[in-house]
C-alpha atoms as a PDB file:
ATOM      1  CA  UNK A   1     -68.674  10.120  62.886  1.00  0.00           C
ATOM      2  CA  UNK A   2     -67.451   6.396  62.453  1.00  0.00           C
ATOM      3  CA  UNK A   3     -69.216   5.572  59.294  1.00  0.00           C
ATOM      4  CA  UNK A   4     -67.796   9.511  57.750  1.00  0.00           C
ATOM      5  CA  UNK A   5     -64.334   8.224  58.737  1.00  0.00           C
ATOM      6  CA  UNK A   6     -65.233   4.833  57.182  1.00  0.00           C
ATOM      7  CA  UNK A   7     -66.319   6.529  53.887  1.00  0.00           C
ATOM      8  CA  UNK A   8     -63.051   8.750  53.596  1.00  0.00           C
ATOM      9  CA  UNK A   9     -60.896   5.697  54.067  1.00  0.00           C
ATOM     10  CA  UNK A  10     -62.477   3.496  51.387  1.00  0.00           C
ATOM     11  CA  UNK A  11     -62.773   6.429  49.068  1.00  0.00           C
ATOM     12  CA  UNK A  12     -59.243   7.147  49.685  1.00  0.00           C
ATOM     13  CA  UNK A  13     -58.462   3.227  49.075  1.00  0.00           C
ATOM     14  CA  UNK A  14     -60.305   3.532  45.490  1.00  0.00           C
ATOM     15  CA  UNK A  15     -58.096   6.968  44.925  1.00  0.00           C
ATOM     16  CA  UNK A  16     -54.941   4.827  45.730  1.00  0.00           C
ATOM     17  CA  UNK A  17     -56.029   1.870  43.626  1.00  0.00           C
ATOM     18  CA  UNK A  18     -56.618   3.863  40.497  1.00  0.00           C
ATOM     19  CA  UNK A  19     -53.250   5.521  40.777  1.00  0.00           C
ATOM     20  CA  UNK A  20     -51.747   2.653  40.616  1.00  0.00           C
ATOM     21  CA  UNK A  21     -51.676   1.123  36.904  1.00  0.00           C
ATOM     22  CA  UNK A  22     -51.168   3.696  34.202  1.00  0.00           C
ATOM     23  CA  UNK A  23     -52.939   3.268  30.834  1.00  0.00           C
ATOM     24  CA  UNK A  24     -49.810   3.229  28.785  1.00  0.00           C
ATOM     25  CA  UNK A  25     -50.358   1.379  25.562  1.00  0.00           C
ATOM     26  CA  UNK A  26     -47.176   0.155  24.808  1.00  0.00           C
ATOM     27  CA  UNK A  27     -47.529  -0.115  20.522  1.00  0.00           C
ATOM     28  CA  UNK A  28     -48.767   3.472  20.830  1.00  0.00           C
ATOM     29  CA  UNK A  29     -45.849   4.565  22.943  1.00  0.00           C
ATOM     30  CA  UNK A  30     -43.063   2.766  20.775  1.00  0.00           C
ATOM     31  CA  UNK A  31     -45.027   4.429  17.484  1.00  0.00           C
ATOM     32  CA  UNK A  32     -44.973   7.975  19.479  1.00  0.00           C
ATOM     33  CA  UNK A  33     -41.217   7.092  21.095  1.00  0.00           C
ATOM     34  CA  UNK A  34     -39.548   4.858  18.807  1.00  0.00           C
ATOM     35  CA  UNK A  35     -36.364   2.970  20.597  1.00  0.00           C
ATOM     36  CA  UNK A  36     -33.118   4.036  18.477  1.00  0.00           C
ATOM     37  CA  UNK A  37     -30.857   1.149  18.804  1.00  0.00           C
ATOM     38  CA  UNK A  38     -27.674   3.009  17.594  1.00  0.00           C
ATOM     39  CA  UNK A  39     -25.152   4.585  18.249  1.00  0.00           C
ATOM     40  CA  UNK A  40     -25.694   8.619  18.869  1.00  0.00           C
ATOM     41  CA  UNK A  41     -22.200   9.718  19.344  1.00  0.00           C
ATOM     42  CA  UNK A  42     -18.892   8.427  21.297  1.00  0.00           C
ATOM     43  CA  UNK A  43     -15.900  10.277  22.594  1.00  0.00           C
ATOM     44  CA  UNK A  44     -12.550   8.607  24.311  1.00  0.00           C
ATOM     45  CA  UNK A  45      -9.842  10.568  26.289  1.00  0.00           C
ATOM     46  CA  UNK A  46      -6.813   9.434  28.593  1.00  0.00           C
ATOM     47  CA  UNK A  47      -7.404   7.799  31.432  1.00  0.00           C
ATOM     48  CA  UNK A  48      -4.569  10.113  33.307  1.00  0.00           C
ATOM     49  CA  UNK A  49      -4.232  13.132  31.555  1.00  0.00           C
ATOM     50  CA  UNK A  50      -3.099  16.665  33.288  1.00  0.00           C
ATOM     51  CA  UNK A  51      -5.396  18.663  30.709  1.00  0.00           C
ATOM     52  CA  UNK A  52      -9.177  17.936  29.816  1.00  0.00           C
ATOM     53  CA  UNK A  53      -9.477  16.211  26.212  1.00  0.00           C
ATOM     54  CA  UNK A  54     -11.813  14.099  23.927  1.00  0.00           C
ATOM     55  CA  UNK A  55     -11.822  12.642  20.825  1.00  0.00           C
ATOM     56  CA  UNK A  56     -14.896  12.629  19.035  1.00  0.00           C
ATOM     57  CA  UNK A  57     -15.374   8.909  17.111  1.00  0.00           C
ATOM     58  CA  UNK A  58     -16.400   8.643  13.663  1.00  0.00           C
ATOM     59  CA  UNK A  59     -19.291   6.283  13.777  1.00  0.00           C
ATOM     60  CA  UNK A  60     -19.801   4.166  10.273  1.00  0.00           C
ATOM     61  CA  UNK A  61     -23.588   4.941   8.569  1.00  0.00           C
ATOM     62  CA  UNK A  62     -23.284   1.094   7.169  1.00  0.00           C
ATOM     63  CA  UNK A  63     -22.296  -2.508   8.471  1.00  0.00           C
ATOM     64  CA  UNK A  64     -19.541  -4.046   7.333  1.00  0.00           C
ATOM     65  CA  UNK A  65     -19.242  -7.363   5.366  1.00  0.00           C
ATOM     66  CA  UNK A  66     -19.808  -8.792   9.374  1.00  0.00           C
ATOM     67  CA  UNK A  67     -22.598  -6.771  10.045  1.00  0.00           C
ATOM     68  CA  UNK A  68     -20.500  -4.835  12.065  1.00  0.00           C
ATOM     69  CA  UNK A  69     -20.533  -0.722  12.433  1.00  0.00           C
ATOM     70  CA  UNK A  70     -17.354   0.834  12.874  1.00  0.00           C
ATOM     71  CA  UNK A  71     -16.210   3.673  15.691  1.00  0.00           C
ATOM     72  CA  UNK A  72     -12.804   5.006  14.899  1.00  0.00           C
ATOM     73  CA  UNK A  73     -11.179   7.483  17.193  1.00  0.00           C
ATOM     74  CA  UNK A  74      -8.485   9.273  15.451  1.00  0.00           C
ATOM     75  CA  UNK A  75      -6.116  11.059  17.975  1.00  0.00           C
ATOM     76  CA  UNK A  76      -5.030  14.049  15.620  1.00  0.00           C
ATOM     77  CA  UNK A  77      -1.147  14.394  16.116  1.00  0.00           C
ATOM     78  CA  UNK A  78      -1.289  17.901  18.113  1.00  0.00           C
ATOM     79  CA  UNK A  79      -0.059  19.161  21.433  1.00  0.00           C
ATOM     80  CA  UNK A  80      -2.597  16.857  23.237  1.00  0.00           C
ATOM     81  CA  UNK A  81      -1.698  13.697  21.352  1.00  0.00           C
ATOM     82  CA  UNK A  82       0.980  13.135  23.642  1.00  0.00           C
ATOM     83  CA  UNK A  83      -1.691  12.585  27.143  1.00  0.00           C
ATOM     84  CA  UNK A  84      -2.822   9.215  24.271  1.00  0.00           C
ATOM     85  CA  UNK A  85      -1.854   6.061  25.525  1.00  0.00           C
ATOM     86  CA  UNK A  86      -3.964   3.797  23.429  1.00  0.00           C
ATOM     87  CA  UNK A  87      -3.258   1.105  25.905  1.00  0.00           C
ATOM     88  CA  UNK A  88      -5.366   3.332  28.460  1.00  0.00           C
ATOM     89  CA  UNK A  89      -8.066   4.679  26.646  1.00  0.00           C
ATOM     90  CA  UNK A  90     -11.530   5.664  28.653  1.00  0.00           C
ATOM     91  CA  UNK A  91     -14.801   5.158  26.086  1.00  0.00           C
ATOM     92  CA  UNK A  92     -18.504   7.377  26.923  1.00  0.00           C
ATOM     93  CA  UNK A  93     -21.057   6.654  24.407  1.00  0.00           C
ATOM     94  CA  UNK A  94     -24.841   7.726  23.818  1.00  0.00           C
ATOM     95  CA  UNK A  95     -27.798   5.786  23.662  1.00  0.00           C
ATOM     96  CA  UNK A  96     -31.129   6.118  23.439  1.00  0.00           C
ATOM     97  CA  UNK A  97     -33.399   4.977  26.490  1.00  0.00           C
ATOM     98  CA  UNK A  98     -34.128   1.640  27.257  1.00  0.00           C
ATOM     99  CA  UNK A  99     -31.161   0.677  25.342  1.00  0.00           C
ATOM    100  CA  UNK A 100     -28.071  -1.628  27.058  1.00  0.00           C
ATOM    101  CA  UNK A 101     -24.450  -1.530  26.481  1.00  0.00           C
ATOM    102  CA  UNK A 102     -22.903  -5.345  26.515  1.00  0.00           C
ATOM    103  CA  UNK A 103     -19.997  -5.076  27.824  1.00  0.00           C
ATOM    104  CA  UNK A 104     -20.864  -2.165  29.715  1.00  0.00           C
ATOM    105  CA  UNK A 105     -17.951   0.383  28.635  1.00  0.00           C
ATOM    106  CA  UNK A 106     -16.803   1.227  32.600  1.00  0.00           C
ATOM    107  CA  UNK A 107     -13.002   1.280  33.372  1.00  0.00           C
ATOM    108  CA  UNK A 108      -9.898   1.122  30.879  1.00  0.00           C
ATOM    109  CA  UNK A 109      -9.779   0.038  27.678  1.00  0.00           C
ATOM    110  CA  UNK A 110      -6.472  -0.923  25.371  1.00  0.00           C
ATOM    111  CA  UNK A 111      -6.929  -0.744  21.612  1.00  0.00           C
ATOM    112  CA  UNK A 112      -3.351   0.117  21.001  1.00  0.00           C
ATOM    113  CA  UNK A 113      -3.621  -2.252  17.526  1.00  0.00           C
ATOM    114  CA  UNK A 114      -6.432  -3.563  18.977  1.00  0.00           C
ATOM    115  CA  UNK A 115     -10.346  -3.375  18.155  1.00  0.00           C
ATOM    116  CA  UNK A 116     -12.842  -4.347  20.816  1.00  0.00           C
ATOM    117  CA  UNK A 117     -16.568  -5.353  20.081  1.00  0.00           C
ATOM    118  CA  UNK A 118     -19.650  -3.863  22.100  1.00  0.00           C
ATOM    119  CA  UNK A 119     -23.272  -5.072  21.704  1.00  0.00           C
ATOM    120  CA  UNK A 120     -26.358  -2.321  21.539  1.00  0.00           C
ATOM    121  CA  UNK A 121     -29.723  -3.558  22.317  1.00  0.00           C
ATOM    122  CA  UNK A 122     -33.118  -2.474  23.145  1.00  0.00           C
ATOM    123  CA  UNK A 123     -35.602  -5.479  24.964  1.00  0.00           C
ATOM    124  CA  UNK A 124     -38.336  -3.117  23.530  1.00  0.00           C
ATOM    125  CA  UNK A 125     -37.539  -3.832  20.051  1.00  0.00           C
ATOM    126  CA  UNK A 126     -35.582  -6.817  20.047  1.00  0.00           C
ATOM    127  CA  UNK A 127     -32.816  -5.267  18.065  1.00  0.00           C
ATOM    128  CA  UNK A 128     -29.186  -5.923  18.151  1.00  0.00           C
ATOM    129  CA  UNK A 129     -26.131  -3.751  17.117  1.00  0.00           C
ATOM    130  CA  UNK A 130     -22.807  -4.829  17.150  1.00  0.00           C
ATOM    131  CA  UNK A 131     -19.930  -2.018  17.348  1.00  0.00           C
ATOM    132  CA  UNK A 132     -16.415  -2.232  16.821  1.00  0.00           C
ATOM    133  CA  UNK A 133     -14.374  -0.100  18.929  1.00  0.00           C
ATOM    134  CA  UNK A 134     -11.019   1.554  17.175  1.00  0.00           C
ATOM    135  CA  UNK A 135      -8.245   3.860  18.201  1.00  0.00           C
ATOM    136  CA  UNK A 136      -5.511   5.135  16.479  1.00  0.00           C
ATOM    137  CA  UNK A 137      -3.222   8.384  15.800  1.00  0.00           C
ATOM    138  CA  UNK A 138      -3.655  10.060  12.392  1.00  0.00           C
ATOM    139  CA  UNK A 139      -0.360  10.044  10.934  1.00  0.00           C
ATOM    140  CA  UNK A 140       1.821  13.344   9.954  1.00  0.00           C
ATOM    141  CA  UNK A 141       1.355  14.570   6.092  1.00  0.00           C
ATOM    142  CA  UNK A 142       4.201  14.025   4.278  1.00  0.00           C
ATOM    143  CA  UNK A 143       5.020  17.390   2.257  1.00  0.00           C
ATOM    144  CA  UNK A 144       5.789  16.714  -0.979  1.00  0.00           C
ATOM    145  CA  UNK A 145       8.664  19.614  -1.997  1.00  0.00           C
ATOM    146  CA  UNK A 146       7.919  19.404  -5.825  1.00  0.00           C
ATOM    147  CA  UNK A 147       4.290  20.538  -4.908  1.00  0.00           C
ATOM    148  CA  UNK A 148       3.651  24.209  -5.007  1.00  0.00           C
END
């Protein structure tokens, strides 16, 4: 009975053991999963604001002379423009996995005639993004009267 008991305990031990490391190879994983450092999509609304609303940013396709990509959030001038203050503006972004946000985008942010800069990177790949973070209202279309 002893030596049964014996067996089912080291079998289980050799179970456990080979549980333990995966075979995940991790140049076939990144060729299967490939890391996007990017940008997916970002979106800002008031920090106070009696009625649910988001902007949708306008993420730039190409760096600028900086190597810097662009997110503008224009606040169209509508009935919800007025819950904007720029000065308290809350930022959500997506990212791919295994990708960090430096600073990390928590709290308040003021880009009332302001930019702010945010770094995307992925450890995986090694690559680096840097974002610039704008807000502003679109301004009112002036109507020209000779136009028909």
């Amino acid at each position: 009975m002893m030596k049964k008991v014996l067996a089912l305990m080291a079998l289980s031990v050799a179970l456990l053991a080979s549980c333990v490391k995966a075979d995940i190879d991790p140049a076939y994983d990144m060729e299967k999963y490939p890391v996007n450092c990017s940008v997916i999509a970002a979106y800002c609304f008031p920090d106070k604001s009696p009625k649910a609303t988001q902007v949708t940013g306008k993420i730039s396709k190409e760096p600028d002379a900086d190597g810097k990509y662009l997110i503008e959030f224009v606040i169209p001038r509508d009935t919800e423009a007025k819950y904007y203050d720029l000065t308290r503006l809350k930022i959500k972004i997506n990212v791919d996995y295994d990708v960090y946000v430096n600073p990390p985008l928590a709290g308040v942010h003021d880009l009332d005639d302001k930019t702010e800069d945010i770094t995307i990177s992925s450890p995986l790949t090694g690559e680096k993004k840097v974002y610039t973070l704008k807000a502003y209202k679109s301004k009112k279309k002036k109507i020209d009267k000779n136009e028909n």
